[in-house]
Protein backbone atom coordinates (compact mmCIF):
# COMPACT_ATOMS: atom_id res chain seq x y z
CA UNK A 1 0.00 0.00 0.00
CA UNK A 2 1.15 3.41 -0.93
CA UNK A 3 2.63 5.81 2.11
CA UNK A 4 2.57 9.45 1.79
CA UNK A 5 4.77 10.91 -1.06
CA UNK A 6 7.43 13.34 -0.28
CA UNK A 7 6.35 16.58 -2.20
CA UNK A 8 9.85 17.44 -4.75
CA UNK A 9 9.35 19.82 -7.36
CA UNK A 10 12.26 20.54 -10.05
CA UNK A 11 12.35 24.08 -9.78
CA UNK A 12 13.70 24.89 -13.52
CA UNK A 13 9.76 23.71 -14.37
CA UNK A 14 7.61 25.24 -11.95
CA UNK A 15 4.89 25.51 -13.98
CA UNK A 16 2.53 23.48 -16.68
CA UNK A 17 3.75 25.84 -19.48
CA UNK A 18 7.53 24.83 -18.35
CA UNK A 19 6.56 21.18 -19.07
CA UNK A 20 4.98 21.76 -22.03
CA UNK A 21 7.88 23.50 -23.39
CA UNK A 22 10.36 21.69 -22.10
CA UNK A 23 8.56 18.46 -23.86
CA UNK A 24 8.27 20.22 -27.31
CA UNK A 25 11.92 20.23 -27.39
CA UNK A 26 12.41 16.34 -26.45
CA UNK A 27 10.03 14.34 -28.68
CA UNK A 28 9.17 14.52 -32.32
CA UNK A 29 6.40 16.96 -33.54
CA UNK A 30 4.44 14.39 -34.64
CA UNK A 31 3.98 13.07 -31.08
CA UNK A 32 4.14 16.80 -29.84
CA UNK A 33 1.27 17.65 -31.99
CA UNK A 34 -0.89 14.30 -31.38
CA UNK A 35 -0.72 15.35 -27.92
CA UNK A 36 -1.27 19.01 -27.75
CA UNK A 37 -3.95 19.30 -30.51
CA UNK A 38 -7.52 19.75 -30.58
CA UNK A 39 -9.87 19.30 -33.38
CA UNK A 40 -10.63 21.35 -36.51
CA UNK A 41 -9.64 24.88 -35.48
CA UNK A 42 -8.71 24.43 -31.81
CA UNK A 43 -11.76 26.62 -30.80
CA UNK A 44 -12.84 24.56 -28.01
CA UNK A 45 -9.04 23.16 -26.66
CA UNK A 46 -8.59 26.88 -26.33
CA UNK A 47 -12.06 27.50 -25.00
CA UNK A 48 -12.11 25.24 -22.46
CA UNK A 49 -8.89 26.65 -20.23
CA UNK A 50 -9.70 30.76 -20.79
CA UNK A 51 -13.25 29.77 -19.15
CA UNK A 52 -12.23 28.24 -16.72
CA UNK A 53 -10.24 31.12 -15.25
CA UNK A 54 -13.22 33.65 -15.80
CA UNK A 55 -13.79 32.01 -12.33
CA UNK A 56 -12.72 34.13 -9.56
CA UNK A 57 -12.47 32.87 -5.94
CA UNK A 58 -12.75 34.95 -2.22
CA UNK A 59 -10.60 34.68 -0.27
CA UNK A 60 -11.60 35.64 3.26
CA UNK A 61 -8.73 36.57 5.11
CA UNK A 62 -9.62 37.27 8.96
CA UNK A 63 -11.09 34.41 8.95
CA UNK A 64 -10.08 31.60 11.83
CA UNK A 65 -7.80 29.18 9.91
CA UNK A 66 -5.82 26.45 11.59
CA UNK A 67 -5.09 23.95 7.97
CA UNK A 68 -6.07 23.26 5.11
CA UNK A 69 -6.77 19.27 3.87
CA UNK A 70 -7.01 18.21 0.33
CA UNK A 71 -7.80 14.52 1.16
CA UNK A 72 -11.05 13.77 -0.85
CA UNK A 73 -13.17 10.55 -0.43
CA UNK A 74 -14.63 9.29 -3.28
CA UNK A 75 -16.28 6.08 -4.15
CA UNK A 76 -15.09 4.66 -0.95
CA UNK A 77 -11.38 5.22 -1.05
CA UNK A 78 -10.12 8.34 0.56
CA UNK A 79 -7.44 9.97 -2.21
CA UNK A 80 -5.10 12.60 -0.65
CA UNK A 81 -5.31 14.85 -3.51
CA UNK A 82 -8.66 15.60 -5.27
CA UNK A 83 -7.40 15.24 -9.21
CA UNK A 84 -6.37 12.22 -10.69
CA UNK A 85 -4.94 11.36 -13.97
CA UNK A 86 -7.48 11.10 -16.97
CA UNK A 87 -7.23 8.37 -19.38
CA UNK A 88 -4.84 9.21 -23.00
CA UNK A 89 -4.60 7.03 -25.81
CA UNK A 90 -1.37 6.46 -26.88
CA UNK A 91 0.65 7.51 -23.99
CA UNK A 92 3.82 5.53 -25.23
CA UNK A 93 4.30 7.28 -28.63
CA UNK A 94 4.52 10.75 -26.43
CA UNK A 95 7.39 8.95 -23.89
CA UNK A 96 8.00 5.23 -23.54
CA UNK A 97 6.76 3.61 -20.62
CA UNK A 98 4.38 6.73 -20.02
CA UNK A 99 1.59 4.41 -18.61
CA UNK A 100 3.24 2.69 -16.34
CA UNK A 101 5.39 5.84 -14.98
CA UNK A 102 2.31 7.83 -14.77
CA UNK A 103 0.56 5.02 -12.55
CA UNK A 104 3.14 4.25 -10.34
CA UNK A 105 3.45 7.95 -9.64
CA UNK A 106 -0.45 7.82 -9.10
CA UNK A 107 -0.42 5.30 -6.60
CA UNK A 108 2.43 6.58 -4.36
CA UNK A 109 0.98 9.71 -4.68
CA UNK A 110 -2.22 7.75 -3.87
CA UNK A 111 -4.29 10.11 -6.65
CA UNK A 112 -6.60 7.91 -9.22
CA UNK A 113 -4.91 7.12 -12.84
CA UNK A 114 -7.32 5.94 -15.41
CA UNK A 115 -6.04 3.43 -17.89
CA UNK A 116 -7.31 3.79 -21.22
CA UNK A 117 -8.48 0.78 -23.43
CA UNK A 118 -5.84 2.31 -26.55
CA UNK A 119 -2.84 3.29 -24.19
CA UNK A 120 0.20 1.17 -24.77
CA UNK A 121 -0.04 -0.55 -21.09
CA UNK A 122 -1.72 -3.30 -20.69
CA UNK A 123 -5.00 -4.08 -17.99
CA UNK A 124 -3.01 -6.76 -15.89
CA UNK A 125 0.60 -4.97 -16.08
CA UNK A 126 -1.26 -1.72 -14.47
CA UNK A 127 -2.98 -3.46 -12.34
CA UNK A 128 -0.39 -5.03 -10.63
CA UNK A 129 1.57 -1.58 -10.38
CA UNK A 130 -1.01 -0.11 -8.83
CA UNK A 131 -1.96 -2.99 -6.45
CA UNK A 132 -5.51 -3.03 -7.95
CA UNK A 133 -6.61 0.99 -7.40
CA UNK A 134 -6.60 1.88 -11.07
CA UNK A 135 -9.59 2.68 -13.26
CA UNK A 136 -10.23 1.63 -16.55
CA UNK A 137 -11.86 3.43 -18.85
CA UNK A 138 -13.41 1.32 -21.76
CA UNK A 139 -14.12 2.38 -25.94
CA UNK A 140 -17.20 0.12 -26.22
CA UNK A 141 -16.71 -2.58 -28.40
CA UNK A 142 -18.69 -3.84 -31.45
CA UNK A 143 -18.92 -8.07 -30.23
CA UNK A 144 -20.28 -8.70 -26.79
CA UNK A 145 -17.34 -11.07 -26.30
CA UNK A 146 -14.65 -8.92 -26.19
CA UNK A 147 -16.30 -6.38 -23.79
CA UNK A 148 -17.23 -9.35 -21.56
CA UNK A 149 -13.83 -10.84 -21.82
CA UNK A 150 -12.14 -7.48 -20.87
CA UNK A 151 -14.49 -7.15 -17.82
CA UNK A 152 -13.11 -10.86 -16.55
CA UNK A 153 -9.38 -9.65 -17.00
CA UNK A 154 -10.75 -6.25 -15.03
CA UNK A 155 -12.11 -8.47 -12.50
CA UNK A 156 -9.24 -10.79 -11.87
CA UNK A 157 -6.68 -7.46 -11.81
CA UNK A 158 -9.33 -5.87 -8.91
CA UNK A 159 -10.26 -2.83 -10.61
CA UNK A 160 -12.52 -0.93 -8.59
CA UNK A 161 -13.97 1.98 -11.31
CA UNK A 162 -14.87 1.27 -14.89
CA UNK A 163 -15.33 4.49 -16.97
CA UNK A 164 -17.40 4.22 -20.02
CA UNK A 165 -16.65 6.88 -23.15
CA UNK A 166 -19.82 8.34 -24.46
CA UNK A 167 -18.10 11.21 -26.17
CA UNK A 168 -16.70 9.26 -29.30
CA UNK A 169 -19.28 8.07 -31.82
CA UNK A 170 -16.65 9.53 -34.32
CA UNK A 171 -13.26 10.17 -34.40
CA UNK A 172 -12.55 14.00 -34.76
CA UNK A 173 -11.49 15.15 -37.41
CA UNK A 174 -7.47 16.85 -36.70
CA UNK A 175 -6.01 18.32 -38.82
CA UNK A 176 -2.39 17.98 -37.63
CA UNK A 177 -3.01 14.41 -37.18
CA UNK A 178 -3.78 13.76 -40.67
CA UNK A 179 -0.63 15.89 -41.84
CA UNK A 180 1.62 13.59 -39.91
CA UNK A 181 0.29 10.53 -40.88
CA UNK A 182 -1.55 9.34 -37.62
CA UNK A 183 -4.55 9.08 -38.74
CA UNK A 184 -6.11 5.72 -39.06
CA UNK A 185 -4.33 3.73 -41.05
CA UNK A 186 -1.23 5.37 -39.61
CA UNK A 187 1.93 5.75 -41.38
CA UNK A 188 5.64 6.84 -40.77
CA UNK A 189 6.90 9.56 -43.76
CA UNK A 190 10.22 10.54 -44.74
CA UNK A 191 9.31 13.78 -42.28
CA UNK A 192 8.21 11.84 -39.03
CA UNK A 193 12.04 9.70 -39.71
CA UNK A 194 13.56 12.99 -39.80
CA UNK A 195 11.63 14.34 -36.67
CA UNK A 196 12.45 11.40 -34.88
CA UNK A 197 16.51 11.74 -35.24
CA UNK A 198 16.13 15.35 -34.29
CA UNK A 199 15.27 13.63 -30.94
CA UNK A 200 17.82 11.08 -29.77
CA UNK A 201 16.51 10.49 -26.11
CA UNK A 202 12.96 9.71 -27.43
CA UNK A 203 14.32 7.32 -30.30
CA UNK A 204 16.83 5.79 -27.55
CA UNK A 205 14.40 4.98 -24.58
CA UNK A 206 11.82 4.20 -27.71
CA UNK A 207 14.29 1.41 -28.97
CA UNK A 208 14.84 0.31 -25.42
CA UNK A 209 11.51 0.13 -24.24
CA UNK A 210 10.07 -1.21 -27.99
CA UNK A 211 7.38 -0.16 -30.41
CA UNK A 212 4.62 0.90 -28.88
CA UNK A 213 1.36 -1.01 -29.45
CA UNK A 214 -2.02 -1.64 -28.24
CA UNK A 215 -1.26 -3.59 -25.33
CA UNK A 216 -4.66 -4.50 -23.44
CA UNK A 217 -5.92 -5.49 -27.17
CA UNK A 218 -3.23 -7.53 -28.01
CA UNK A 219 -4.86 -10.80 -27.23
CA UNK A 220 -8.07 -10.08 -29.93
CA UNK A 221 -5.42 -8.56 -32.74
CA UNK A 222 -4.10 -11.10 -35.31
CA UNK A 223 -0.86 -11.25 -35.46
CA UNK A 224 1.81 -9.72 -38.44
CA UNK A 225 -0.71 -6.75 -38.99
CA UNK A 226 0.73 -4.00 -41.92
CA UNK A 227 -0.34 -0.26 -40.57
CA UNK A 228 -3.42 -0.77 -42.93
CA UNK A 229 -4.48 -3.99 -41.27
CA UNK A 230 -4.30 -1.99 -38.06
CA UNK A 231 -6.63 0.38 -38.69
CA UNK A 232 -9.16 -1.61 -40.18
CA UNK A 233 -9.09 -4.05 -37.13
CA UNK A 234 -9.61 -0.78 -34.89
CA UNK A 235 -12.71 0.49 -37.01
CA UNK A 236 -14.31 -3.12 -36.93
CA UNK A 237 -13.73 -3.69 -33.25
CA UNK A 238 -15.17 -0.65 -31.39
CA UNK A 239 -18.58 0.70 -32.01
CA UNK A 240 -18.00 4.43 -30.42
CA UNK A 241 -21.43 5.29 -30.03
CA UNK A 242 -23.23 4.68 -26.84
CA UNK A 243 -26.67 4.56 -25.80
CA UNK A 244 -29.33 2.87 -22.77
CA UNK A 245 -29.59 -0.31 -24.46
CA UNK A 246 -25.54 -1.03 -24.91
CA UNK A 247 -25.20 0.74 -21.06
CA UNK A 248 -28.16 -1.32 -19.33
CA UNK A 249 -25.73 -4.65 -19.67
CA UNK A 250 -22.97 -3.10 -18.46
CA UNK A 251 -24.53 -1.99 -15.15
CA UNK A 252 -25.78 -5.33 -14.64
CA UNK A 253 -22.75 -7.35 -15.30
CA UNK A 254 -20.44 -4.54 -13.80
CA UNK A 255 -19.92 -5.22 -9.90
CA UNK A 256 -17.35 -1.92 -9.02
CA UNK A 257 -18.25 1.73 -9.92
CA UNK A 258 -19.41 2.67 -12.96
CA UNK A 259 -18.91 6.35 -14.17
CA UNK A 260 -19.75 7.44 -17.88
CA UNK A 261 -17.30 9.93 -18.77
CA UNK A 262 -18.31 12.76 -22.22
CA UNK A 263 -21.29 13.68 -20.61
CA UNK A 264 -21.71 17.23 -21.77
CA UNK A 265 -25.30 18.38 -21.23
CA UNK A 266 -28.40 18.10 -18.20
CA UNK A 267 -30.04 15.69 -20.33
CA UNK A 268 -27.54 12.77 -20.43
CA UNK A 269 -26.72 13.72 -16.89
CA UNK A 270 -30.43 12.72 -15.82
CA UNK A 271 -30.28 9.20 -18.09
CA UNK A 272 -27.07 8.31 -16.87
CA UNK A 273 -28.82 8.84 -13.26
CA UNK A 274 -32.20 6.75 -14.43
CA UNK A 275 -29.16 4.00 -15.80
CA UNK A 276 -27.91 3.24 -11.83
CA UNK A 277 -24.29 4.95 -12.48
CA UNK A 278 -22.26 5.88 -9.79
CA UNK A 279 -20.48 8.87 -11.13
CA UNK A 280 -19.90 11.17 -14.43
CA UNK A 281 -17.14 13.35 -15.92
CA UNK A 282 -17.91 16.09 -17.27
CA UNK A 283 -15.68 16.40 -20.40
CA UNK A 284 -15.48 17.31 -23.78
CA UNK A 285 -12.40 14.99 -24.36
CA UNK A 286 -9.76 17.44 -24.18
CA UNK A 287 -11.50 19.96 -27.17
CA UNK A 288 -10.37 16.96 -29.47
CA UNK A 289 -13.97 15.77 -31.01
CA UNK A 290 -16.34 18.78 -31.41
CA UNK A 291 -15.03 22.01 -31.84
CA UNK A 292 -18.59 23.74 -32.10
CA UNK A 293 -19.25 22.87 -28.67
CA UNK A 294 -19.46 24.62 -25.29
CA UNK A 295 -16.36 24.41 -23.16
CA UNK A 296 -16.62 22.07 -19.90
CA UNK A 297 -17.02 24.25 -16.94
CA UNK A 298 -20.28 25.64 -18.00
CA UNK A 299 -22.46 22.32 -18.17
CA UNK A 300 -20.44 21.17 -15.20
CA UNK A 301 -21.82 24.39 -13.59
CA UNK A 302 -25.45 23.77 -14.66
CA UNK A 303 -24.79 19.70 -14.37
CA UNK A 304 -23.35 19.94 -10.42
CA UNK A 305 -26.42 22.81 -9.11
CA UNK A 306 -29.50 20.19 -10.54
CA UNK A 307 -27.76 16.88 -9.54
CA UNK A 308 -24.38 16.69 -7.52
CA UNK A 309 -27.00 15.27 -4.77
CA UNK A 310 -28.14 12.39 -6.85
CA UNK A 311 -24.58 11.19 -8.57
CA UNK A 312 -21.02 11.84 -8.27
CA UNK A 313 -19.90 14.80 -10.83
CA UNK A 314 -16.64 15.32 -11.74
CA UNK A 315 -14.77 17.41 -14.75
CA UNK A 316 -11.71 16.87 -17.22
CA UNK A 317 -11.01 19.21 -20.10
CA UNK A 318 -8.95 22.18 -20.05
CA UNK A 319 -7.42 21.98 -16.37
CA UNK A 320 -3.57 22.69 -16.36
CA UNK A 321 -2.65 23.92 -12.96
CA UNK A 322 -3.81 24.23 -9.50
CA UNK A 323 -5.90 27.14 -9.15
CA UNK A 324 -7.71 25.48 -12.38
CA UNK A 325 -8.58 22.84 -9.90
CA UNK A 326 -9.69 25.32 -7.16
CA UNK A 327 -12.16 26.99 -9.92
CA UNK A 328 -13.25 23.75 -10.95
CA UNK A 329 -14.25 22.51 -7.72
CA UNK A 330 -15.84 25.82 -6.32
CA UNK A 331 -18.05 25.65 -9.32
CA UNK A 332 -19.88 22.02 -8.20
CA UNK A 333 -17.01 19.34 -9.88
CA UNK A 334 -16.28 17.12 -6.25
CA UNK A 335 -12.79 15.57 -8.71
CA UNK A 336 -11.22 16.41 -11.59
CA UNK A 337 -8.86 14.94 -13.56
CA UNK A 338 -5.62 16.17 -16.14
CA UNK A 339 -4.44 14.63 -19.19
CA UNK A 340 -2.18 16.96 -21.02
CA UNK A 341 -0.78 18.13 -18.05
CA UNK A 342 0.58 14.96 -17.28
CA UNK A 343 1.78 13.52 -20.28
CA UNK A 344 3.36 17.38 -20.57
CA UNK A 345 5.38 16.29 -17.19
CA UNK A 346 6.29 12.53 -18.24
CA UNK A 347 7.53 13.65 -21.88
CA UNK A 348 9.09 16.67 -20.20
CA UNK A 349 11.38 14.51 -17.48
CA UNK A 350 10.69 10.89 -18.41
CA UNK A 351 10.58 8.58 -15.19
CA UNK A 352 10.65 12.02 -12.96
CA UNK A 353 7.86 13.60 -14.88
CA UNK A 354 4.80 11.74 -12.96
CA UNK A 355 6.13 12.71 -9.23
CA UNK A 356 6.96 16.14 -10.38
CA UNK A 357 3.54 17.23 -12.11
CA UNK A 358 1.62 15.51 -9.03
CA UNK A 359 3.69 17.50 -6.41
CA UNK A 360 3.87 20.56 -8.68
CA UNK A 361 -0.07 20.73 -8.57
CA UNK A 362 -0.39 19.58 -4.90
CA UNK A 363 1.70 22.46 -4.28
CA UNK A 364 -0.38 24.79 -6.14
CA UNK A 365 -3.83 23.75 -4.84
CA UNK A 366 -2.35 23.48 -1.27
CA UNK A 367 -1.42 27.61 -1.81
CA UNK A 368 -4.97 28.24 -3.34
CA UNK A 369 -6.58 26.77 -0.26
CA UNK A 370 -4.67 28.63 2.44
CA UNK A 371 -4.74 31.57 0.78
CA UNK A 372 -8.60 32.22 0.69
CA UNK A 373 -8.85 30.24 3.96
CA UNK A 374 -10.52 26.77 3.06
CA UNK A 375 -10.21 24.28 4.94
CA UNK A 376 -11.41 21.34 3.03
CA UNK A 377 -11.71 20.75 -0.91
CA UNK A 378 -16.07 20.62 -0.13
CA UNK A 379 -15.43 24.34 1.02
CA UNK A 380 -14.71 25.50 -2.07
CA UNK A 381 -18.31 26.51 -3.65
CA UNK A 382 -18.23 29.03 -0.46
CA UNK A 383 -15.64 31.00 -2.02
CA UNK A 384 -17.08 30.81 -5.19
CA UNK A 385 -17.83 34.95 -6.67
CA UNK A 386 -20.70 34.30 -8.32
């Protein structure tokens, strides 16, 4: 079981923006842009942050204070830190070995990390990192078998939260993605060869650690597939879109938690409620699927006043530092959870980069809180200028 983690920050990246810098300069732009893109014209990646910080906290400084606790219980388990690390696909073309860094940070740390089904880690190897405390979430797949056989190996590995994705019915359509071959089918150009011997260190601990593949769907993929092969297999096996009738099964054969994550409106908040979930995140997957849409904090706003009594609500989307937490929470979210940030940190410092973003925005909440006098992360909606 994980003990309390010593808070260490490098202090030549004491910031989010450091990170993200600092990894634009150590892996190819290909995996630089797959990571820090949105979809279409970026209007909603950018969206989602800037709107966030319209929110404006009060600090109340004469106030009694004695401390201030960010230990946050949530479906049971008491986290010491109320964000947790949000599911990325892919996490080993940004840094080898990101998965597996990122949730043995997570579990020291004792914060949630959410494996996703198309990271490059797979189910059981997680699972025993994290001595059974990681989530899963899950793309829904098109056969009944493989969705029930994937809930056995989730079962056997102890995993007590299964996330379902309701925010893919399509893959967005990105622009950069498509210019560096990375699209489905992928392929690797003349220009991603040449990107990737601009950055030794990546191709080094890339050749050390292997190619990086789908490793919780290894044991459904034929073997010997050409990059075209791959992609077809990937289109055939998930069917994206969700509704009641595919998410009624699930919540009877699914014995932990079950949170939906994409919700993005009252209206699927209140069937995911009539469904028997335990929890939704609020998201908009990162501004990466629908650019026309609204950022997340303002359904989480509207989502958290109507029904924060009736299911767990949480956010993702846009969050890249501490006092984006703080706002996040004083508007209704009880978590959140960061993606970018923390890929940012693990492609930024490699095996270092997991600690370092998790104490860097410990830090930074823990300031936040003493500084307009809360006292626990539930406070936070009473220092919410409204």
């Amino acid at each position: 079981m994980a003990g309390k983690k010593e808070i260490k920050i490098d202090t030549r990246y004491p910031s989010v923006d450091d990170l993200r810098n600092r990894a634009k300069q150590k892996i190819p732009k290909f995996a630089f842009e797959y990571l820090d893109g949105g979809c279409n014209e970026d209007v909603n990646l950018h969206k989602n942050t800037s709107e966030i910080r319209d929110v404006e906290l009060s600090p109340y400084y004469l106030n009694k204070h004695t401390s201030s606790d960010m230990k946050t219980e949530l479906f049971g388990h008491t986290y010491d830190a109320p964000f947790g690390i949000a599911p990325v696909g892919l996490q080993g073309l940004m840094w080898p070995n990101a998965p597996e860094i990122l949730a043995k940070s997570a579990f020291e740390h004792n914060i949630p990390f959410i494996l996703s089904t198309v990271t490059t880690s797979s189910i059981e190897r997680i699972g025993e990192i994290t001595e059974g405390r990681s989530w899963f979430q899950l793309y829904h797949p098109a056969e009944n078998r493989l969705r029930d056989d994937i809930f056995k190996r989730l079962e056997a590995a102890e995993y007590p939260v299964l996330v379902i994705l309701c925010d893919v019915p399509t893959f967005g359509f990105r622009p950069r993605d498509i210019r560096n071959g990375l699209a489905m089918p992928p392929k690797m150009s003349v220009k991603n060869i040449l990107q990737i011997l601009q950055r030794p260190h990546w191709a080094y601990e890339t050749l050390k650690h292997g190619q990086p593949n789908f490793e919780t769907l290894k044991p459904y993929m034929p073997p010997g597939l050409d990059l075209k092969q791959l992609g077809k297999f990937m289109d055939q096996t998930f069917s994206g879109r969700l509704n009641e009738e595919k998410i009624k099964p699930i919540r009877d054969m699914w014995k932990g938690k079950l949170v939906i994550k994409g919700v993005a409106n009252e209206e699927d908040a209140e069937k995911a409620i009539k469904l028997g979930l335990d929890g939704i995140i609020v998201s908009n997957h990162g501004g990466r699927q629908l650019d026309a849409g609204e950022s997340t904090i303002k359904p989480l706003t509207r989502i958290a006043a109507k029904y924060k009594d009736q299911i767990k609500v949480m956010m993702d989307s846009g969050l890249r530092s501490g006092p984006d937490i703080a706002r996040t929470l004083a508007s209704g979210a009880e978590f959140t959870f960061l993606g970018r940030s923390f890929m940012y940190g693990v492609s930024a410092l490699g095996k270092k980069g997991g600690d370092h973003t998790i104490s860097l925005l410990k830090t930074e909440l823990q300031q936040v809180m003493e500084q307009v006098c809360c006292e626990n992360v539930a406070d936070f909606p009473d220092h919410l200028i409204k």
